[in-house]
C-alpha atoms as a PDB file:
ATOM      1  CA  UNK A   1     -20.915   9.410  77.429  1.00  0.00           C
ATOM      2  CA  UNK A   2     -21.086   6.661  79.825  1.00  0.00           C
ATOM      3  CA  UNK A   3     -18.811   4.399  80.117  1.00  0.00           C
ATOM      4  CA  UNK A   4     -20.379   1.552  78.422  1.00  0.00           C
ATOM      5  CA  UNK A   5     -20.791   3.687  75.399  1.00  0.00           C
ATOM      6  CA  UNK A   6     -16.922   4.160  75.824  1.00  0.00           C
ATOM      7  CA  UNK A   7     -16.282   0.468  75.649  1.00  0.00           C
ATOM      8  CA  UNK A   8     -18.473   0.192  72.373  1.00  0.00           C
ATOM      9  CA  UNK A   9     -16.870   2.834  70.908  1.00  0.00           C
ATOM     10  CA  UNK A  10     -13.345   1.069  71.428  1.00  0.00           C
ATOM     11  CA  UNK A  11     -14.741  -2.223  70.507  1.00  0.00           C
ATOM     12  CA  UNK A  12     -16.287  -0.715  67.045  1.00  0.00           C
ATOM     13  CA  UNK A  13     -12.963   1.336  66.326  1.00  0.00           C
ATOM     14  CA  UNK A  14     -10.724  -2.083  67.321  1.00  0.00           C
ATOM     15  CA  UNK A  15     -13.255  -3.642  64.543  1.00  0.00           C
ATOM     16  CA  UNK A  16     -12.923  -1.082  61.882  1.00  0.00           C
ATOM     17  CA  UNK A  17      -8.675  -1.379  62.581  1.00  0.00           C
ATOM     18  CA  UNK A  18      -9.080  -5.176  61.906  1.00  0.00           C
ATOM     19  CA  UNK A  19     -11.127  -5.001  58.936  1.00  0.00           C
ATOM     20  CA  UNK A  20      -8.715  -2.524  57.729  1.00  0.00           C
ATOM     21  CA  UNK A  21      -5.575  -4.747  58.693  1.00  0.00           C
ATOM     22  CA  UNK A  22      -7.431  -8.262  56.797  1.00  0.00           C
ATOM     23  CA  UNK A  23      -8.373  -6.035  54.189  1.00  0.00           C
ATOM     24  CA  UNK A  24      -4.459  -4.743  53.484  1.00  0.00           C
ATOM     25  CA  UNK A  25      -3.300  -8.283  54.255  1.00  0.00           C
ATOM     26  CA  UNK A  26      -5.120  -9.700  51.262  1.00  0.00           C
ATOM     27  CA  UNK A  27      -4.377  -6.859  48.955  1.00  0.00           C
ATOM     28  CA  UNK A  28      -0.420  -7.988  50.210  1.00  0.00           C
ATOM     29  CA  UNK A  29      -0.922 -11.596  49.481  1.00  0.00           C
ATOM     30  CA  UNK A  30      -2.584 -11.069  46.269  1.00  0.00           C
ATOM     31  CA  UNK A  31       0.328  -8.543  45.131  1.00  0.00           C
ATOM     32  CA  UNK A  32       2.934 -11.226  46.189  1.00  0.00           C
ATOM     33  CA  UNK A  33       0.652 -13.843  44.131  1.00  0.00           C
ATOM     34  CA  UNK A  34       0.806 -11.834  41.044  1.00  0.00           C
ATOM     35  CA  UNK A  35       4.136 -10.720  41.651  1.00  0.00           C
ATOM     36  CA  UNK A  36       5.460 -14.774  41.412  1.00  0.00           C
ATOM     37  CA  UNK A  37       2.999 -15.555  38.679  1.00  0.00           C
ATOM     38  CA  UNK A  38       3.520 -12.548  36.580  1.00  0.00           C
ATOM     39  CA  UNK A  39       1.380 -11.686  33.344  1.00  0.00           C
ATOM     40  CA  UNK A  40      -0.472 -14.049  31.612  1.00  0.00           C
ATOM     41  CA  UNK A  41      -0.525 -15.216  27.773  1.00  0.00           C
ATOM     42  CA  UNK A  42      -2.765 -16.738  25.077  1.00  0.00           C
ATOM     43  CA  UNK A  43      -2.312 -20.086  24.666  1.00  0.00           C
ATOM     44  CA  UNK A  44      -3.960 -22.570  22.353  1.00  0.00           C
ATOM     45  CA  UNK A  45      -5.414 -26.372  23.696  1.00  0.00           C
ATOM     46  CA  UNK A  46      -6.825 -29.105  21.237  1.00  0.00           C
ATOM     47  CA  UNK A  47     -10.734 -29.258  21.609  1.00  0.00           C
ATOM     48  CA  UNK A  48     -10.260 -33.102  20.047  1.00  0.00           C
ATOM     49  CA  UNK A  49      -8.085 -35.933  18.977  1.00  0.00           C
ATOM     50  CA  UNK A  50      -5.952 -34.929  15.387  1.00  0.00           C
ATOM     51  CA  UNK A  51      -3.939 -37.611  14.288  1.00  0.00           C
ATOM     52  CA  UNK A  52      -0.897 -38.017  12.692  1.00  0.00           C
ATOM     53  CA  UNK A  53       0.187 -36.428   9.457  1.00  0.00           C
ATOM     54  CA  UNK A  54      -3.351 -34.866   9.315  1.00  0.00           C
ATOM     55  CA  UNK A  55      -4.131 -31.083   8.143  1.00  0.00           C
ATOM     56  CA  UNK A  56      -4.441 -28.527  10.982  1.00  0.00           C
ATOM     57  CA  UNK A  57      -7.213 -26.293  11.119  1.00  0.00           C
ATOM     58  CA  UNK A  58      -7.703 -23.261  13.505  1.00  0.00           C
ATOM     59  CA  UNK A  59     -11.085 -24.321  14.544  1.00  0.00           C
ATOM     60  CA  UNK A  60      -9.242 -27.498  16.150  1.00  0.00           C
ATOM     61  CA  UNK A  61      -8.361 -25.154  18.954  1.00  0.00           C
ATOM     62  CA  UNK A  62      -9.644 -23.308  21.871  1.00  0.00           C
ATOM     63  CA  UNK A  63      -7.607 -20.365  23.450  1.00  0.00           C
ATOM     64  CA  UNK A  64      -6.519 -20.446  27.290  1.00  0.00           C
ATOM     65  CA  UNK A  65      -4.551 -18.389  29.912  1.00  0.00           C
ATOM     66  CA  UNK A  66      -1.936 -19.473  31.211  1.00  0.00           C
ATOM     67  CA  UNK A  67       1.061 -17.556  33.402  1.00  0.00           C
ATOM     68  CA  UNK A  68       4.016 -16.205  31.430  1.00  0.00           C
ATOM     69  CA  UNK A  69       6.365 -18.363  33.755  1.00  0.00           C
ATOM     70  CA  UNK A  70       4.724 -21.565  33.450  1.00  0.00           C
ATOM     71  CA  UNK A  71       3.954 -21.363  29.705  1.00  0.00           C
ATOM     72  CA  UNK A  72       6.671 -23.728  27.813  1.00  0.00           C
ATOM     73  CA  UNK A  73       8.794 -22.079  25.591  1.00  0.00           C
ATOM     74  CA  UNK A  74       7.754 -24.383  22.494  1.00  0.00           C
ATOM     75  CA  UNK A  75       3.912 -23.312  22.840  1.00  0.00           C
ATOM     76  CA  UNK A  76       2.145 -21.633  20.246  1.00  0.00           C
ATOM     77  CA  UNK A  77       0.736 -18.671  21.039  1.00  0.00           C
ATOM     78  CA  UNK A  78      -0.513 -17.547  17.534  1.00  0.00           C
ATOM     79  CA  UNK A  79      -2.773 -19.816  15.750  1.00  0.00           C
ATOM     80  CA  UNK A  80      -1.537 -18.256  12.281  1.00  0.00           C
ATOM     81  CA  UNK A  81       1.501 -20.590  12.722  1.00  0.00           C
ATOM     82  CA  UNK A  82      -0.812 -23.817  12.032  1.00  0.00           C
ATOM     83  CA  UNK A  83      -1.614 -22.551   8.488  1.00  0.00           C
ATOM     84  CA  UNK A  84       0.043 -25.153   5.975  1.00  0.00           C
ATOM     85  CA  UNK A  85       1.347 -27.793   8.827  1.00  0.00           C
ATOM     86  CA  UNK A  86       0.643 -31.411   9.619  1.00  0.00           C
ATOM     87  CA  UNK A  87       0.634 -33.205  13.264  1.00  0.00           C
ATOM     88  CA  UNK A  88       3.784 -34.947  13.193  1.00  0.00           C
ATOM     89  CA  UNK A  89       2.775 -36.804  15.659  1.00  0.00           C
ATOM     90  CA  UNK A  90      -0.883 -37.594  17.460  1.00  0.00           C
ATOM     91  CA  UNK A  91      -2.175 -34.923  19.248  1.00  0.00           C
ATOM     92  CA  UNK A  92      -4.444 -35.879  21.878  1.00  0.00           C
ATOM     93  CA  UNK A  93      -7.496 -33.556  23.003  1.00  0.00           C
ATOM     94  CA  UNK A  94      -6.618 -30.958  26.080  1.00  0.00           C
ATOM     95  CA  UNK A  95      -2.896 -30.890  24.780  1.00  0.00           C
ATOM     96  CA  UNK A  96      -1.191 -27.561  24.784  1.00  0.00           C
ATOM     97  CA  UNK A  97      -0.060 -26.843  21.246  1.00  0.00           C
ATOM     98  CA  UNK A  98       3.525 -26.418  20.675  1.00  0.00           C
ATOM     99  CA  UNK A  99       6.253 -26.035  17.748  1.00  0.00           C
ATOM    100  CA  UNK A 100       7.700 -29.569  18.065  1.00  0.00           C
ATOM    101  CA  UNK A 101       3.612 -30.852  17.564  1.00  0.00           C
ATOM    102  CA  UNK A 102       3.421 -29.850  14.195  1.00  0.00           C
ATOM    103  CA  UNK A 103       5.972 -29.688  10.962  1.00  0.00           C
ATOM    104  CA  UNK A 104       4.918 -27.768   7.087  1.00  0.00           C
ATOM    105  CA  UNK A 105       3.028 -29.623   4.916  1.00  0.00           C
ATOM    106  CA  UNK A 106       5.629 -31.574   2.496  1.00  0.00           C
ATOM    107  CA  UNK A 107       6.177 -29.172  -1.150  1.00  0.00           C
ATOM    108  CA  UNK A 108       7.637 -29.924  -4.050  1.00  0.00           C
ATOM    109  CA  UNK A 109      11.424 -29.687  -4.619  1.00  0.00           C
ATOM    110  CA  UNK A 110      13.268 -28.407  -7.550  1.00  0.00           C
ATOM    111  CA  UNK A 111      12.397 -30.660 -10.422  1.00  0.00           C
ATOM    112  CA  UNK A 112       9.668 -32.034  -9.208  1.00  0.00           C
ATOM    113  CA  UNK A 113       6.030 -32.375 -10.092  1.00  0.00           C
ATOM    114  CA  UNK A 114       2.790 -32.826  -8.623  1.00  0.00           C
ATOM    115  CA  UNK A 115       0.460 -36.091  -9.528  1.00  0.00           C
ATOM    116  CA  UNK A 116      -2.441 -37.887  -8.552  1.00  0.00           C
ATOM    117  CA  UNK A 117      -3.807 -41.128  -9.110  1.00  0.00           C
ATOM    118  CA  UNK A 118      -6.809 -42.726  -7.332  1.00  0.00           C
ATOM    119  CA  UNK A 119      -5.718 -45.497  -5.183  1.00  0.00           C
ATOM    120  CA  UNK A 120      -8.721 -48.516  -4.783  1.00  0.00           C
ATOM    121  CA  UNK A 121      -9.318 -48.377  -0.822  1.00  0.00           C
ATOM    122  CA  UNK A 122      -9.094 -52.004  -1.052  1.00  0.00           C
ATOM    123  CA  UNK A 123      -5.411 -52.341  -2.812  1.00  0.00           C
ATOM    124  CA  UNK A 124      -3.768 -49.474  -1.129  1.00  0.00           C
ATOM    125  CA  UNK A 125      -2.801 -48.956   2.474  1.00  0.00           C
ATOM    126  CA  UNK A 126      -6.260 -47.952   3.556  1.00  0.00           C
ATOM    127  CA  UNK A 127      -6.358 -45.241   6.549  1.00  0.00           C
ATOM    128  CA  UNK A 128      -2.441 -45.557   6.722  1.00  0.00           C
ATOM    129  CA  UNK A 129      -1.462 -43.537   4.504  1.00  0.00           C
ATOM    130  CA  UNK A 130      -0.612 -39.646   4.977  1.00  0.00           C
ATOM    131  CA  UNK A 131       1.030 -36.915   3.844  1.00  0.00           C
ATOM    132  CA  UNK A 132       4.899 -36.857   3.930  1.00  0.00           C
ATOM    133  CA  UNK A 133       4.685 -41.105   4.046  1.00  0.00           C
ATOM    134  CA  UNK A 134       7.188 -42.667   1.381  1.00  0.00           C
ATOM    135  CA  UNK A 135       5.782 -45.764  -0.652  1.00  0.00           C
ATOM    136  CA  UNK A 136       6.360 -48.277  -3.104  1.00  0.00           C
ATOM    137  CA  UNK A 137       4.021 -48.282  -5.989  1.00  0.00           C
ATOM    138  CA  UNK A 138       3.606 -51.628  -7.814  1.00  0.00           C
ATOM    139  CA  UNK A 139       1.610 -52.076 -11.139  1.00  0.00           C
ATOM    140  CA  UNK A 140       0.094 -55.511 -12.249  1.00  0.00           C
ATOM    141  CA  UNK A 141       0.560 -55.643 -16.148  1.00  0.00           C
ATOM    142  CA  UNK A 142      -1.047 -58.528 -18.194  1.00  0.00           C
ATOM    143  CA  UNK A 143       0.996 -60.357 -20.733  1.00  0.00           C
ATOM    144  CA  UNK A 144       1.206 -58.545 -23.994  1.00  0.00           C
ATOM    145  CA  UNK A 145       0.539 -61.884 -25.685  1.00  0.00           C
ATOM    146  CA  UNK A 146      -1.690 -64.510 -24.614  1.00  0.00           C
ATOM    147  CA  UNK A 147       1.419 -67.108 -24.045  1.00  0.00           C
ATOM    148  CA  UNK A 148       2.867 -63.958 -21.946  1.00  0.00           C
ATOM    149  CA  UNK A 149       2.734 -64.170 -18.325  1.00  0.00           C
ATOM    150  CA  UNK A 150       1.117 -61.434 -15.989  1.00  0.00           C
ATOM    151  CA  UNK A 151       4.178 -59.342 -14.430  1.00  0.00           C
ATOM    152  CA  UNK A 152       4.296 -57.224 -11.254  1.00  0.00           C
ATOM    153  CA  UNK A 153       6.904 -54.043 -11.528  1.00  0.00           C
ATOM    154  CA  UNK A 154       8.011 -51.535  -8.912  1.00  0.00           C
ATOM    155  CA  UNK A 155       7.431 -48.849 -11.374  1.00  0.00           C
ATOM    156  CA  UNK A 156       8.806 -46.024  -7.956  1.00  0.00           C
ATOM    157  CA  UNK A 157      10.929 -46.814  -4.850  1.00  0.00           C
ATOM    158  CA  UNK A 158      10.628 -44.819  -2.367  1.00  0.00           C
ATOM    159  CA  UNK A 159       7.653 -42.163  -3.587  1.00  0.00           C
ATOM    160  CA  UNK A 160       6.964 -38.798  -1.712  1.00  0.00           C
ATOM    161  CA  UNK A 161       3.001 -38.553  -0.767  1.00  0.00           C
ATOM    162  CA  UNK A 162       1.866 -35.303  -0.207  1.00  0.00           C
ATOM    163  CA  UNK A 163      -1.789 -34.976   0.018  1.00  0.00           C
ATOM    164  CA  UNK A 164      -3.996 -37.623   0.665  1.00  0.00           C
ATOM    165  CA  UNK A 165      -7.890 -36.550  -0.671  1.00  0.00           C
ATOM    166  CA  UNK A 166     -11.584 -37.710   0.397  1.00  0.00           C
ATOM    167  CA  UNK A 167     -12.844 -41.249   0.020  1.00  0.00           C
ATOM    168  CA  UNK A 168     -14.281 -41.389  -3.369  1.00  0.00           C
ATOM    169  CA  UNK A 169     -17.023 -43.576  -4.700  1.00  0.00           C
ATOM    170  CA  UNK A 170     -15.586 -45.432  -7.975  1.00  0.00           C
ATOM    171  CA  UNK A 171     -17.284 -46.019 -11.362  1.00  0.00           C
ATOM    172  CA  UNK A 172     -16.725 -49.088 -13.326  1.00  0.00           C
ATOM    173  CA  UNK A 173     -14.294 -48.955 -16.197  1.00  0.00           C
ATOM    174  CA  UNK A 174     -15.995 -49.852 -19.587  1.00  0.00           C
ATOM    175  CA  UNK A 175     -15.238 -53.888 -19.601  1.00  0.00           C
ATOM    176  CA  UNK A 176     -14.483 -53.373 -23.747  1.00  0.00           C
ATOM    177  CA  UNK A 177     -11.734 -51.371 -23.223  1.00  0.00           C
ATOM    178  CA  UNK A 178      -8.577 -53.739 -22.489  1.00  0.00           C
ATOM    179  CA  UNK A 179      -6.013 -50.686 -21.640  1.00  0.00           C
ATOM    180  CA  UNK A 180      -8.172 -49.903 -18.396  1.00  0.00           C
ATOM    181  CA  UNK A 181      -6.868 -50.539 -15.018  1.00  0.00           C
ATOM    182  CA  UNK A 182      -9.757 -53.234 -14.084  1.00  0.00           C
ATOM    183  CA  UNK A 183     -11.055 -51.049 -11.366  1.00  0.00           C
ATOM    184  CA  UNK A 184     -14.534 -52.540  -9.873  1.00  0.00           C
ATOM    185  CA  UNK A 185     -17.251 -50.239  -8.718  1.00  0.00           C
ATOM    186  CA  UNK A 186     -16.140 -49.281  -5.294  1.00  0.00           C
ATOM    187  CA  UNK A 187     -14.329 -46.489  -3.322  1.00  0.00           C
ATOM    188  CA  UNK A 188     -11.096 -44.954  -4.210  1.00  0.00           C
ATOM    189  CA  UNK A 189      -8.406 -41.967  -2.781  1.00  0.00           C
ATOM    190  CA  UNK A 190      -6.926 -39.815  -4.899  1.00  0.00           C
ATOM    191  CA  UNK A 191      -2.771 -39.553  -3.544  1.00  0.00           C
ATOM    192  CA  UNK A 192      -0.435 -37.026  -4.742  1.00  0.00           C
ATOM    193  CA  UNK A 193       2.956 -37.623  -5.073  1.00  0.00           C
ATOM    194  CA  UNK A 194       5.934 -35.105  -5.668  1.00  0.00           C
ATOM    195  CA  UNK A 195       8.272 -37.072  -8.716  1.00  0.00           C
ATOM    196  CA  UNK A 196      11.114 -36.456 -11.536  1.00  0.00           C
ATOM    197  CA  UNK A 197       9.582 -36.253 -14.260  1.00  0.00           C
ATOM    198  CA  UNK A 198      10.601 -39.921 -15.366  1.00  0.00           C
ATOM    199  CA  UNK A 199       8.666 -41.348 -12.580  1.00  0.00           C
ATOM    200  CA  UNK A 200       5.595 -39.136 -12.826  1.00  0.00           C
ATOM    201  CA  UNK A 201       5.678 -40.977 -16.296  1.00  0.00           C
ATOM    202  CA  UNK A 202       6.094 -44.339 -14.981  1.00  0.00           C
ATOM    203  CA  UNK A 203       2.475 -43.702 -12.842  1.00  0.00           C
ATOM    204  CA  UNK A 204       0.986 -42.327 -15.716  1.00  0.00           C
ATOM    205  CA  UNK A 205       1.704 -44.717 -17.608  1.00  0.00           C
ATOM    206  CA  UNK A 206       0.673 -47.439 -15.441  1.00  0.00           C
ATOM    207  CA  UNK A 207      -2.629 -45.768 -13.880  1.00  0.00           C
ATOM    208  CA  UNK A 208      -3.811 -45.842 -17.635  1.00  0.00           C
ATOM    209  CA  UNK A 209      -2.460 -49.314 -18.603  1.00  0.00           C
ATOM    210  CA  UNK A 210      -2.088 -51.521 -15.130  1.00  0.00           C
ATOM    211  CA  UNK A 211      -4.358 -53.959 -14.582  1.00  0.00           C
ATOM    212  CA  UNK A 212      -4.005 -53.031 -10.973  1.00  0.00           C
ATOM    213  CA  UNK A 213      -1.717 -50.456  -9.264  1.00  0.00           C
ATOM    214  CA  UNK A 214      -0.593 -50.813  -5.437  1.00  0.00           C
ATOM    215  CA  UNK A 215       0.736 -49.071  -2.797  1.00  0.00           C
ATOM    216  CA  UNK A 216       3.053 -50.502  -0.057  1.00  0.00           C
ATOM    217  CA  UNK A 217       3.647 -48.182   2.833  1.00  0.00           C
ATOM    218  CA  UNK A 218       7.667 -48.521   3.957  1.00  0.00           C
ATOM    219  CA  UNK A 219       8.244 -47.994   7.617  1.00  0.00           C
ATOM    220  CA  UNK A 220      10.116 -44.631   8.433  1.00  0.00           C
ATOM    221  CA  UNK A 221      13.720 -45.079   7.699  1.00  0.00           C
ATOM    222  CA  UNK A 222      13.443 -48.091   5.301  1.00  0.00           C
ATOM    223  CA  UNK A 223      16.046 -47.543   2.338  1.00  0.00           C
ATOM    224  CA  UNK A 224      13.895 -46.460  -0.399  1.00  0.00           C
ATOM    225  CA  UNK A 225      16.089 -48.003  -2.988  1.00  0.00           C
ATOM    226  CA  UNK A 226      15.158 -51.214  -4.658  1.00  0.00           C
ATOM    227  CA  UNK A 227      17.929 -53.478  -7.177  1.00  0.00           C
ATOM    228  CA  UNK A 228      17.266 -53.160 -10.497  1.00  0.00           C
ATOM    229  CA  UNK A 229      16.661 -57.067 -10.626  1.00  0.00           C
ATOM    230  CA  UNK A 230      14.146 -57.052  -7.927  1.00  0.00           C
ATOM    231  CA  UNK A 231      11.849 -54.753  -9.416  1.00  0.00           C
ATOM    232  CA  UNK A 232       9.976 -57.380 -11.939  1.00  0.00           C
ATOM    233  CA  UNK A 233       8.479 -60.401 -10.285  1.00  0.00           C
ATOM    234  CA  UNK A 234       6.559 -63.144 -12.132  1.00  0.00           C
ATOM    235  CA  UNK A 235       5.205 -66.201 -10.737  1.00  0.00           C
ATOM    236  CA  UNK A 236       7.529 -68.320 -12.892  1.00  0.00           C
ATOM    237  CA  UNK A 237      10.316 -66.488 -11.330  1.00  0.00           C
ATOM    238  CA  UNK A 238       9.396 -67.767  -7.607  1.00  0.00           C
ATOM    239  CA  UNK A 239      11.601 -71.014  -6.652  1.00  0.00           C
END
């Protein structure tokens, strides 16, 4: 071997010691990556806007990866958890989901009872509505003679919603029958409402026999509790 084969020979061992030395210098960097990252975990991220007080639904979600350490402690990380809850607040698409997002759809209490009424898109709080909101609901009653004067009551203070259904084409109440609520062909939501069993008989009563019944939509907070005396209004009363 002469000695410019020597000096190839060194030069292609030097080359295999470097590519060995890179080599083990990545696998050290990537170790000391992984070591300060650690394991990763499932993670779920909104695919699209949800707002408020709306349902959540699995298919709302996609799943990502995302480091132990830098995954929040709040985050959900099983999708089971959304079963029965409402956004409590709105949830914006790309967010990370996380406990303090969403809250359990409002239930009953003892002595309480589920009803529904349909709500006229036109006299309730359209779109604003949703569950676990707290309304007012006002009835419109005709006099009971004709000399009588039309009255307004707050038949509830301070009512419990709990589901809020589909938009709902109307049908026209027959115009013969006088104990109807005057509903006009149009488009109605039914609301459910958790009540005593006094108040539950109050809506009844006035879904079958108002000539119009209306929800007002109190800001969170507001004291639900109305004066006995302010709970009939008729125009002769105004000064």
């Amino acid at each position: 071997m002469n000695s410019r084969q020597r000096r190839g020979v060194i030069l292609l061992l030097l080359s295999v010691l470097c590519a060995v030395g890179a080599f083990i210098g990545v696998l050290s960097v990537i170790r000391n990556v992984e070591s300060k990252v650690g394991s990763e975990r499932t993670a779920y991220r909104l695919k699209s806007d949800v707002a408020a007080y709306k349902s959540l639904d699995p298919g709302q979600f996609e799943e990502v990866r995302i480091p132990q350490r830098w995954l929040p402690p709040t985050a959900v990380t099983d999708l089971d958890k959304v079963s029965g809850k409402i956004a409590v607040t709105p949830l914006r698409k790309g967010s990370l989901l996380q406990d303090d997002m969403i809250v359990d759809r409002p239930a009953l209490k003892p002595g309480q009872q589920e009803i529904a009424i349909m709500i006229d898109a036109a006299t309730g709080v359209a779109g604003k509505i949703d569950p676990g909101s707290r309304v007012n609901i006002y009835a419109t009653f005709d006099g009971r003679r004709p000399e009588d004067k039309p009255v307004s009551k707050v038949i509830v203070a301070g009512a419990q919603v709990i589901d809020v259904g589909k938009l709902t084409p109307l049908e026209a109440k027959d115009p013969g029958n006088t104990t109807a609520t005057g509903r006009q062909p149009g488009q109605a939501v039914p609301i459910t409402f958790a009540l005593d069993t006094e108040d539950a008989q109050r809506v009844a009563y006035a879904e079958s026999f108002a000539t119009h019944v209306r929800l007002a939509l109190l800001a969170p907070g507001t004291q639900a509790t109305i004066p006995p005396g302010e709970r009939t209004y008729t125009l002769d009363g105004d000064k």
